[in-house]
N, C-alpha and C. Protein backbone atom coordinates (compact mmCIF):
# COMPACT_ATOMS: atom_id res chain seq x y z
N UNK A 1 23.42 -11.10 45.71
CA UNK A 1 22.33 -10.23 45.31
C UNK A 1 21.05 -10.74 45.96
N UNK A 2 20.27 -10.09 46.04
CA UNK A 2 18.99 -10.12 47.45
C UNK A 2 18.05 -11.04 45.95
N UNK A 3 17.48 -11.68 46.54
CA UNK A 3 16.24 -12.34 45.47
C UNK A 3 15.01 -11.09 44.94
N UNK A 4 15.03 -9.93 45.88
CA UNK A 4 14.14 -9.36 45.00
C UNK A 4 14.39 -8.51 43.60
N UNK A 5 15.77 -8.12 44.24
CA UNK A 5 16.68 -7.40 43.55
C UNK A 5 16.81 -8.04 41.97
N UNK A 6 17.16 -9.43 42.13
CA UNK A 6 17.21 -10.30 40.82
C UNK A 6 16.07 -10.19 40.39
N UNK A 7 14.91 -10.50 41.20
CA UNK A 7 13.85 -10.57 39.90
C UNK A 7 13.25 -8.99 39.36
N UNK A 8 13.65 -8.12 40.45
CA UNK A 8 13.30 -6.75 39.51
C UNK A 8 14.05 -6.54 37.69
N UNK A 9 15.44 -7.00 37.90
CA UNK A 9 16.44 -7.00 37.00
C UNK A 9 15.83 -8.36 35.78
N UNK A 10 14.99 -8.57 35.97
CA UNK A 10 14.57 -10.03 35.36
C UNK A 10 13.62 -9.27 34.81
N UNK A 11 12.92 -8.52 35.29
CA UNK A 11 11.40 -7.96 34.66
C UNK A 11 11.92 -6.74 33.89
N UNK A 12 12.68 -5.94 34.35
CA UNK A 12 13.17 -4.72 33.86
C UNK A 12 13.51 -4.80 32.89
N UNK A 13 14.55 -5.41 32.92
CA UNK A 13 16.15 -5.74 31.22
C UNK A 13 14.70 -5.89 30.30
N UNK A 14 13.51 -7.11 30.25
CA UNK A 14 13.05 -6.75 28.79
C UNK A 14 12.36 -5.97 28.68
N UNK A 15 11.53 -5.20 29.59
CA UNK A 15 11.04 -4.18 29.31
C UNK A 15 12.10 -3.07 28.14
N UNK A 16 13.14 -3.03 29.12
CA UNK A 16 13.46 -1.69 28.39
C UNK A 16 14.16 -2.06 26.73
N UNK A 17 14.53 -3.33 26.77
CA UNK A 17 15.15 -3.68 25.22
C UNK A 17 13.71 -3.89 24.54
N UNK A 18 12.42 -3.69 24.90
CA UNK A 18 11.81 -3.49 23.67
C UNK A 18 11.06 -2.46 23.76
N UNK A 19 11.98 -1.28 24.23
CA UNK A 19 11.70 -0.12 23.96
C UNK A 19 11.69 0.75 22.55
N UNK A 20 12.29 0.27 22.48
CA UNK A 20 13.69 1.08 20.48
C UNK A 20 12.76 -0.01 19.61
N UNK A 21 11.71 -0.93 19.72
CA UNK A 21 11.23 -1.44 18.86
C UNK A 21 10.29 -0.42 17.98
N UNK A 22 10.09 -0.28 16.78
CA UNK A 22 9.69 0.15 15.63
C UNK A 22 8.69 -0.17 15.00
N UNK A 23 7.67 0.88 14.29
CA UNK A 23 6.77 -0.49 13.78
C UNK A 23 7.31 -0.32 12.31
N UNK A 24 6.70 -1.60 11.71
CA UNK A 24 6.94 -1.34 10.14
C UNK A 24 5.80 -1.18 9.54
N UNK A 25 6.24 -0.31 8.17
CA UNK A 25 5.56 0.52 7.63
C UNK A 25 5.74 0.05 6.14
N UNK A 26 4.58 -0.77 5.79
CA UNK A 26 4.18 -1.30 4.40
C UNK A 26 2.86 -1.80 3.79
N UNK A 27 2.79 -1.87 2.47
CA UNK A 27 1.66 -1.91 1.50
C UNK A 27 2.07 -3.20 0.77
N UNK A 28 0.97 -3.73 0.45
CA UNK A 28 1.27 -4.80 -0.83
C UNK A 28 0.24 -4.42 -1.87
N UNK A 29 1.09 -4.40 -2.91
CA UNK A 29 -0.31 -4.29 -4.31
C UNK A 29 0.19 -5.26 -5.26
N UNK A 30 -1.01 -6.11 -5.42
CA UNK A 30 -0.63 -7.02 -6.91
C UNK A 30 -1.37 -6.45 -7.70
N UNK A 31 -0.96 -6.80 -8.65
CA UNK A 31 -1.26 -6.33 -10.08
C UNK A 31 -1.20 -7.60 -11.24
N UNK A 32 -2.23 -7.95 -11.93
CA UNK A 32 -2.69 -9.17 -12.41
C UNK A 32 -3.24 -8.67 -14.09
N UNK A 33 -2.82 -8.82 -14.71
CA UNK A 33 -3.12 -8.52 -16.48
C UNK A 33 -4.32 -9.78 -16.94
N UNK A 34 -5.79 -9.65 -17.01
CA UNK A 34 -6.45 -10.85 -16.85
C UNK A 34 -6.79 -10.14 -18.79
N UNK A 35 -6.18 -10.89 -19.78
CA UNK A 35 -6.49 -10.93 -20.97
C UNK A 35 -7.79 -10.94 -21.66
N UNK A 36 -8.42 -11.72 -21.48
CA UNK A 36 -9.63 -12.35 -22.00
C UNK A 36 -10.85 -10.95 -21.72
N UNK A 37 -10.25 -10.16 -20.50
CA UNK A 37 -11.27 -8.89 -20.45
C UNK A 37 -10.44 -7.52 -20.91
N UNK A 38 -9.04 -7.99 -21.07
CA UNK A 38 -8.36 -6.87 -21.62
C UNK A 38 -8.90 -6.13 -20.20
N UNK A 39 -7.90 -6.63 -19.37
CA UNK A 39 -8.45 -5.38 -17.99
C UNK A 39 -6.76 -6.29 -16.94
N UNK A 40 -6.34 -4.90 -16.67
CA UNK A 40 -5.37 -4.46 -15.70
C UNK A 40 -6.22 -4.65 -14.27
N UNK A 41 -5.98 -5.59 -13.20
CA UNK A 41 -6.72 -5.53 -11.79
C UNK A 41 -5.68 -5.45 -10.67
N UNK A 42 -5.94 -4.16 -9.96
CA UNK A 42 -4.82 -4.27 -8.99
C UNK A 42 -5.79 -4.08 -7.37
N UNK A 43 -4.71 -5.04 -6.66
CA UNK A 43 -5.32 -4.63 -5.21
C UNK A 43 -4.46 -4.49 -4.35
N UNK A 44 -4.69 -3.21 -3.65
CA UNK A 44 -4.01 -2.70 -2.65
C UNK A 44 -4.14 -2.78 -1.39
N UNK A 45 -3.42 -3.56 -0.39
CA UNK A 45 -3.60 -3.34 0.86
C UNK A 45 -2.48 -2.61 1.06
N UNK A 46 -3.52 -2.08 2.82
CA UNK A 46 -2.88 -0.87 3.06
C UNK A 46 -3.26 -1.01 4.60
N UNK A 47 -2.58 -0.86 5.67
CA UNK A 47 -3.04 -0.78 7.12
C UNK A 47 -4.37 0.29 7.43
N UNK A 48 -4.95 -0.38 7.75
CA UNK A 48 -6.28 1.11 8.05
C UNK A 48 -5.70 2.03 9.17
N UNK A 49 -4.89 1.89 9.84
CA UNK A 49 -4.28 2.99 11.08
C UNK A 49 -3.21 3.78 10.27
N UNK A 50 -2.77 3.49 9.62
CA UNK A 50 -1.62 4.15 8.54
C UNK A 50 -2.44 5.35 8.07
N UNK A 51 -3.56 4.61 6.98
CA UNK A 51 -4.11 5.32 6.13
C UNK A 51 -5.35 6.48 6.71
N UNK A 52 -5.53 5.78 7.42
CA UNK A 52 -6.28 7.10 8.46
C UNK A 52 -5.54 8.02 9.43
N UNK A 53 -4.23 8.17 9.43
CA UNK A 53 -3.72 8.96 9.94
C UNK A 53 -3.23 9.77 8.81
N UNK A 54 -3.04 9.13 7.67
CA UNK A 54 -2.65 9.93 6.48
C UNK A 54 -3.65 11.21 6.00
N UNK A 55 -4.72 10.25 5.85
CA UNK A 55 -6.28 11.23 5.38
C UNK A 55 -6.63 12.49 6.50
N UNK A 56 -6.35 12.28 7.47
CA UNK A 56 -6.44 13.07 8.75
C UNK A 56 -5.74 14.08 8.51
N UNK A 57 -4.41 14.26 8.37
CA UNK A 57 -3.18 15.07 8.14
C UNK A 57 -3.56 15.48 6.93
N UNK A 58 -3.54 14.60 5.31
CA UNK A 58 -4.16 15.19 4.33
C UNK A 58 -5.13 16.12 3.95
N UNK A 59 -6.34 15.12 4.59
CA UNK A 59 -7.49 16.06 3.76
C UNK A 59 -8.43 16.72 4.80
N UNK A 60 -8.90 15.75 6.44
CA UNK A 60 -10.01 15.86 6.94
C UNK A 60 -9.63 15.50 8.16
N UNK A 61 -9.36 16.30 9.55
CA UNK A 61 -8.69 15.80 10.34
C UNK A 61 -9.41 14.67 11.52
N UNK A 62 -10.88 15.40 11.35
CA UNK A 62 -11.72 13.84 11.97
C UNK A 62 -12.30 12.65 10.91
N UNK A 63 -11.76 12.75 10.15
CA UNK A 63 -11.93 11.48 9.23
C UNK A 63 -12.48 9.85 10.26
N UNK A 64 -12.69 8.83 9.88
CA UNK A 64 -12.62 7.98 10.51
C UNK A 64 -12.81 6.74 9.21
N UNK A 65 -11.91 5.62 9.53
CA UNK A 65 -12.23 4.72 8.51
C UNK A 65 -12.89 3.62 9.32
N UNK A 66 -13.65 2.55 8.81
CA UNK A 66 -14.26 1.75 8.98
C UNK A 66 -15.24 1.89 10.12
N UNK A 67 -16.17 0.81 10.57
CA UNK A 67 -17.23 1.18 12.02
C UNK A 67 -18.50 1.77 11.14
N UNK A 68 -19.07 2.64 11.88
CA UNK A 68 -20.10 3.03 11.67
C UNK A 68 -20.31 4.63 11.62
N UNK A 69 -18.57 4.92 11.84
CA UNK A 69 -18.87 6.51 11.88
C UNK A 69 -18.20 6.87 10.29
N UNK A 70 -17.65 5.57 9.47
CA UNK A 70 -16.89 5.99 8.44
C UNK A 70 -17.43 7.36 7.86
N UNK A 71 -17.26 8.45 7.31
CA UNK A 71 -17.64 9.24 6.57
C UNK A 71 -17.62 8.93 5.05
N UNK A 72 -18.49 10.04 4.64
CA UNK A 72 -19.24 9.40 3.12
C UNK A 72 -17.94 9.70 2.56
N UNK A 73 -16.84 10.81 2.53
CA UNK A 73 -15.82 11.24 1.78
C UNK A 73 -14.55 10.11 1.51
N UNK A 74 -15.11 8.95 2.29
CA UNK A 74 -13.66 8.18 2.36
C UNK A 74 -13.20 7.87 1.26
N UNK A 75 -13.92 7.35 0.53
CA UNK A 75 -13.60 6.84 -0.95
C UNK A 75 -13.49 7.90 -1.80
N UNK A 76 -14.00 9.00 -2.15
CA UNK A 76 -13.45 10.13 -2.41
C UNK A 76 -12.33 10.54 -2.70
N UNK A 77 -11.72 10.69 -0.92
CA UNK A 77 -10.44 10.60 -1.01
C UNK A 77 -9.44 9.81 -1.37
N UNK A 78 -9.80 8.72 -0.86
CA UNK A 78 -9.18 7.40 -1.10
C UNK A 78 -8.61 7.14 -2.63
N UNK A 79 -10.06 7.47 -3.60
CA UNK A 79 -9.39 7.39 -4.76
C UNK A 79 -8.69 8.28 -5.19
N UNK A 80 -8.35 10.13 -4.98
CA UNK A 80 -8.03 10.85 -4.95
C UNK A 80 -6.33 10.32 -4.70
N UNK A 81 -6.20 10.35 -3.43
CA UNK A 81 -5.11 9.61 -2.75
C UNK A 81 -3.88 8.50 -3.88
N UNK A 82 -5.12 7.68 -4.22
CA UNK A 82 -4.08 6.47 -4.70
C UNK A 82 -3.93 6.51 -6.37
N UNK A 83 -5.04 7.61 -6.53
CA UNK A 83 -4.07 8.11 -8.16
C UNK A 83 -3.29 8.64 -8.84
N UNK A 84 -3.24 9.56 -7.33
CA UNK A 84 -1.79 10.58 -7.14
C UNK A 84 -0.86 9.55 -6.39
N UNK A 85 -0.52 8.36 -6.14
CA UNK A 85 0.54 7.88 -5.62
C UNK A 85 0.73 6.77 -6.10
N UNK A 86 -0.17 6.49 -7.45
CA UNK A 86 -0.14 5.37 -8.38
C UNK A 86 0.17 5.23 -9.67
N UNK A 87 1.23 5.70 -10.02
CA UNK A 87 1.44 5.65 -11.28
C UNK A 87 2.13 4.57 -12.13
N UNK A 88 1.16 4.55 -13.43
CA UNK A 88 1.52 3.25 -14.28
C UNK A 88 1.58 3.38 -16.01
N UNK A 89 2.33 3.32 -16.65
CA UNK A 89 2.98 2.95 -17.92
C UNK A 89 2.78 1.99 -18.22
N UNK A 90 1.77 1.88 -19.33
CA UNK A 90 1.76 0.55 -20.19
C UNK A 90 2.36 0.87 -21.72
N UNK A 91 3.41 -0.14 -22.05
CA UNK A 91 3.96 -0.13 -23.61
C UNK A 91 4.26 1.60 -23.73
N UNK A 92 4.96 2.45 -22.68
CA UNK A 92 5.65 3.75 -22.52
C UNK A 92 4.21 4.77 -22.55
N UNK A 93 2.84 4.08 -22.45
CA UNK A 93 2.06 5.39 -21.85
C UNK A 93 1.57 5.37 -20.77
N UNK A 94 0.91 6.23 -20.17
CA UNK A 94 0.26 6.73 -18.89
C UNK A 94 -1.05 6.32 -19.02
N UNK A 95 -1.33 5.73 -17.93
CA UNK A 95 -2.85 5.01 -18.07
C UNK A 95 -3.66 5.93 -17.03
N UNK A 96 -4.68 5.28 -16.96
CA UNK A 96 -5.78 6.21 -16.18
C UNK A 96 -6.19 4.81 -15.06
N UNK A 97 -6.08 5.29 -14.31
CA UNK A 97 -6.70 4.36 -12.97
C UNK A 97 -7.96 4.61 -12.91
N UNK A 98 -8.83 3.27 -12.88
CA UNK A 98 -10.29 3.31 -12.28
C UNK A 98 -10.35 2.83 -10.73
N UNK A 99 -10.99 3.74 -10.15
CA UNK A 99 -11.28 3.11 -8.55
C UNK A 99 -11.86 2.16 -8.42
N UNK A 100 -11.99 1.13 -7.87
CA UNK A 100 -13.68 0.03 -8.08
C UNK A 100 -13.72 0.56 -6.47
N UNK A 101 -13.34 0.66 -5.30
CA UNK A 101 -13.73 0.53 -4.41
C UNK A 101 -12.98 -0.32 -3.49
N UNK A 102 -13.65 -0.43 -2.34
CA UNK A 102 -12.56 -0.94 -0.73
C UNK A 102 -13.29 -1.92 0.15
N UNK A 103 -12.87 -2.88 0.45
CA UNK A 103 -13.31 -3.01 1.90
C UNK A 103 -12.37 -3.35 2.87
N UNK A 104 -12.53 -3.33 4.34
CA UNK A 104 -11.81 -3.53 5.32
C UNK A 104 -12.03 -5.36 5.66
N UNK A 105 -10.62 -5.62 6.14
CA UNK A 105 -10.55 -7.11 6.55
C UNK A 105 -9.42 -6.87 8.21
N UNK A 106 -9.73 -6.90 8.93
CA UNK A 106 -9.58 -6.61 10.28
C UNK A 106 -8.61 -5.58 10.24
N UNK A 107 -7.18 -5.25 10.22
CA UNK A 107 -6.82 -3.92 10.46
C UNK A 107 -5.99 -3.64 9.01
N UNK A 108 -7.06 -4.19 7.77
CA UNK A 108 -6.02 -3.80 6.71
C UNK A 108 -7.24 -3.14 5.43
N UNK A 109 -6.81 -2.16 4.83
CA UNK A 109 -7.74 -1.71 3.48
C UNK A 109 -7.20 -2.50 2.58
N UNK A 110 -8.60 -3.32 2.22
CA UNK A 110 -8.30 -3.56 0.82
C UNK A 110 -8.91 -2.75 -0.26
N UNK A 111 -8.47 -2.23 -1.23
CA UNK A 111 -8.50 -1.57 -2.36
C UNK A 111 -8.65 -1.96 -3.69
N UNK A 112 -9.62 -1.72 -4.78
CA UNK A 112 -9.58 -2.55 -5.73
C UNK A 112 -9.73 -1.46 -6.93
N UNK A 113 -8.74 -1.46 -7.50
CA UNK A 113 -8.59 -0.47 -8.86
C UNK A 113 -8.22 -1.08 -10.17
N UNK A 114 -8.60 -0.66 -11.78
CA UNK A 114 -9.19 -1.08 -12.73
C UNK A 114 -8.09 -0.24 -13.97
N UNK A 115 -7.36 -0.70 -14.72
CA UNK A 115 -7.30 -0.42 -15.77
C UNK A 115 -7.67 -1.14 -16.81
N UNK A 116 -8.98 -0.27 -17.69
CA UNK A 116 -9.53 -1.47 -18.87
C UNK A 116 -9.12 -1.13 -20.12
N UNK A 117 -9.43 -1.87 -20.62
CA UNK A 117 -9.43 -1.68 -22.43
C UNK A 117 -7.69 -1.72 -22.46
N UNK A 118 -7.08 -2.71 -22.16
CA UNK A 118 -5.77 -3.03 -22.28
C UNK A 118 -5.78 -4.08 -23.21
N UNK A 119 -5.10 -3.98 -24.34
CA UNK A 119 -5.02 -5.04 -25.32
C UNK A 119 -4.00 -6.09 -24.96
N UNK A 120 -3.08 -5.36 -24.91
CA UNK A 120 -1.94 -6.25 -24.68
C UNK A 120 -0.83 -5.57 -23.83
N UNK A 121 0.31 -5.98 -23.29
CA UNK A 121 1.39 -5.58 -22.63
C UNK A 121 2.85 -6.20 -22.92
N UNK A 122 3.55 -4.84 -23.44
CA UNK A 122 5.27 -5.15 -23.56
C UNK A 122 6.20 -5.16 -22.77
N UNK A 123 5.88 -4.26 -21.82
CA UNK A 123 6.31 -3.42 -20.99
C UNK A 123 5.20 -2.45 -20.32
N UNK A 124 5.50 -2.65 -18.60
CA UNK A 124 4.72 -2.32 -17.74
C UNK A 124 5.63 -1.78 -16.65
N UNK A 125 5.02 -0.60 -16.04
CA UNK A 125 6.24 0.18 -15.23
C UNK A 125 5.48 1.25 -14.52
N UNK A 126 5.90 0.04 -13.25
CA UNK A 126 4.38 0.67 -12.05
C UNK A 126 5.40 2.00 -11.02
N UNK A 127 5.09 3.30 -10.39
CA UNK A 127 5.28 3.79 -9.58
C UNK A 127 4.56 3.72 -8.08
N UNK A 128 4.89 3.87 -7.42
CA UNK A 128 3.62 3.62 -5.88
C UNK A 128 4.67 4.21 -4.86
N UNK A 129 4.01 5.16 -4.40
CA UNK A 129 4.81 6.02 -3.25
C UNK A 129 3.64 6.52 -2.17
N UNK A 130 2.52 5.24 -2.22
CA UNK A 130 1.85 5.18 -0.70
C UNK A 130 2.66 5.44 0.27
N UNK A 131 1.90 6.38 0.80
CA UNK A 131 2.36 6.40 2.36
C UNK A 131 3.98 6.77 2.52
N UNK A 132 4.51 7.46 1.50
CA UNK A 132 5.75 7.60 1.74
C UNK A 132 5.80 8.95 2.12
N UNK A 133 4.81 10.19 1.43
CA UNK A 133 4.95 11.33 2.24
C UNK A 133 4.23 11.40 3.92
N UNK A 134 4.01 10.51 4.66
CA UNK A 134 4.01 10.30 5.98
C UNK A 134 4.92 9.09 6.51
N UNK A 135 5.71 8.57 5.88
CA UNK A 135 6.37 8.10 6.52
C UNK A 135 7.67 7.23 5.97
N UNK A 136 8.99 8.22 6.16
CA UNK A 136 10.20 7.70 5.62
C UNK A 136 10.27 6.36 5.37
N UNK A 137 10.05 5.36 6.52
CA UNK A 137 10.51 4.04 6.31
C UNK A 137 9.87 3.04 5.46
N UNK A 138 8.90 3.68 4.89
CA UNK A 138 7.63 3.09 4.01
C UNK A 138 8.01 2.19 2.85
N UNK A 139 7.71 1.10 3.15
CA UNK A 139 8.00 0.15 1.67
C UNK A 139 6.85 -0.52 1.18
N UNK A 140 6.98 -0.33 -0.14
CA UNK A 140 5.44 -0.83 -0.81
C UNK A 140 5.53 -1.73 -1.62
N UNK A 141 5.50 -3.24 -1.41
CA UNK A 141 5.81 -4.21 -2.31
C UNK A 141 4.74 -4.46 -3.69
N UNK A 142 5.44 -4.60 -4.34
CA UNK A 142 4.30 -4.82 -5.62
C UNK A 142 4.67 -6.36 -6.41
N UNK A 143 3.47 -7.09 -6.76
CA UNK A 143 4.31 -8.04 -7.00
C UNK A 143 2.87 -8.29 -8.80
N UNK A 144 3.82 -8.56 -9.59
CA UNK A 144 2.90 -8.09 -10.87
C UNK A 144 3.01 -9.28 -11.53
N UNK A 145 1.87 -10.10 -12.18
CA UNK A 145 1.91 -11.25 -12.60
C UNK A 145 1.18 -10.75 -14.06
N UNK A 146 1.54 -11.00 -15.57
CA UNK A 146 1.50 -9.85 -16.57
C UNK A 146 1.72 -11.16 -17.54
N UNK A 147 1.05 -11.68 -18.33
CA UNK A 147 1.17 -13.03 -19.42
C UNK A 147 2.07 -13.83 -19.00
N UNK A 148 1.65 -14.65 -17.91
CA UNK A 148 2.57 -15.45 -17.52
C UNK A 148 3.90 -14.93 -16.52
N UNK A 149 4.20 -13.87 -17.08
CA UNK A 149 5.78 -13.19 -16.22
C UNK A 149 5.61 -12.82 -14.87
N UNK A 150 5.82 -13.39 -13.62
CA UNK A 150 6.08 -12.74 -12.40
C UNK A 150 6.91 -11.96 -12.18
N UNK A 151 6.94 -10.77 -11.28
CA UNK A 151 8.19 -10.27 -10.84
C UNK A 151 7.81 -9.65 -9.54
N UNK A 152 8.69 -9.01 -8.46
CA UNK A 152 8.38 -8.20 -7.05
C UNK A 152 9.04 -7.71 -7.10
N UNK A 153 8.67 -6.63 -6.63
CA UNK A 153 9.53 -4.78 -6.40
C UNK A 153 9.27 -4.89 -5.11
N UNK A 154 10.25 -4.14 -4.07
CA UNK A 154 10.30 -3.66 -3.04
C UNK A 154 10.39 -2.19 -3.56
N UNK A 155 8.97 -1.23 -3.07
CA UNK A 155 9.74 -0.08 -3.80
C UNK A 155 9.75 0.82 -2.38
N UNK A 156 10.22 1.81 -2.33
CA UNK A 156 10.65 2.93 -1.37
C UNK A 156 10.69 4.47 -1.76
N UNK A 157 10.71 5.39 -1.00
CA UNK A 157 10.45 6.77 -1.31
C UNK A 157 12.07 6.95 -1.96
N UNK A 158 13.09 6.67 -1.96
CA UNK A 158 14.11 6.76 -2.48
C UNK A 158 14.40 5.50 -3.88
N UNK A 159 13.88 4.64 -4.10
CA UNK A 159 13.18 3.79 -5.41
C UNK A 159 12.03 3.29 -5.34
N UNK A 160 11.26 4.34 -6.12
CA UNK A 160 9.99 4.14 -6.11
C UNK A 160 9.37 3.28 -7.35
N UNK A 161 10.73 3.03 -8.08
CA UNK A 161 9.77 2.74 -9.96
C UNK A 161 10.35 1.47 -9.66
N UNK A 162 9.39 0.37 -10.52
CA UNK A 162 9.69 -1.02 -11.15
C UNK A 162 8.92 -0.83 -12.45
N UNK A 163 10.12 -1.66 -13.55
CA UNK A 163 9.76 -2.17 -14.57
C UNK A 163 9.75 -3.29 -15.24
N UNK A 164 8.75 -4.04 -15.85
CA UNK A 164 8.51 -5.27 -16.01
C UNK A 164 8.93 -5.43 -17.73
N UNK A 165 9.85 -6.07 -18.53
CA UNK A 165 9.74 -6.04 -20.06
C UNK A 165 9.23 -7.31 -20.50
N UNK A 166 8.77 -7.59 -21.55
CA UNK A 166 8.02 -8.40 -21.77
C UNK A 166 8.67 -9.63 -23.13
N UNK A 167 8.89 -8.12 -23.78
CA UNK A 167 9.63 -8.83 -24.97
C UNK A 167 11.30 -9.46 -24.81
């Protein structure tokens, strides 16, 4: 084989095997039961290229997150967005999500949302189906630390619920 020949075949082969590469598509939200304020604190990261392609398709198709062109609607939506794809059961009821607000840390949203006036917890039983109506492969880890009890969900558009019992 001619030497140029080999090294074309040298440069080529990896090109094309990381062709079929994929990106992955995920969220982390903890969720932290801080007693002493009787307050539920969860934070959500979320890729800012994800989530601005979501809001785009969703609500506003020149949207833009972070920089200087952000638009005033982001949070708007944002909270809009993650209350409809956040659902949570404390001791078998439906709570109400408070937004606190976001900031960006290089290509990820962080998100900071509030359930207060929580006395106590028996049972906690989070839903989260971010980003799953744009994108099948979407997994949203949640990892919930609740009087002491840890636990992590991998959840997915095909298992989306975790439940935590207490007693």
């Amino acid at each position: 084989m001619k030497p140029l020949n080999y090294y074309f075949l040298i440069f080529l082969v990896p090109l094309l095997a990381f062709t079929t590469i994929h990106k992955y598509y995920v969220s982390i939200t903890e969720v932290q039961y801080v007693k002493e304020k009787q307050s539920v604190q969860i934070i959500t990261r979320i890729f800012i290229d994800d989530l601005e392609n979501l809001m785009r398709k969703r609500y506003e198709d020149s949207i833009s997150l972070g920089g200087k062109n952000e638009s005033d609607k982001v949070d708007y939506y944002l909270e809009k967005y993650l209350k409809s794809k956040i659902q949570i059961q404390i001791n078998g009821k439906e709570t109400v999500l408070k937004f606190i607000g976001k900031e960006y840390d290089n290509d990820i949203a962080i998100c900071y949302i509030e359930i207060p006036k929580v006395a106590s917890i028996s049972e906690f039983e989070i839903s989260n189906t971010v980003l799953n109506d744009l994108f099948e492969e979407q997994q949203n880890v949640v990892r919930l630390e609740i009087s002491g009890k840890k636990k992590s969900f991998i959840l997915t558009g095909s298992n989306d619920k975790g439940l935590l019992k207490l007693d």
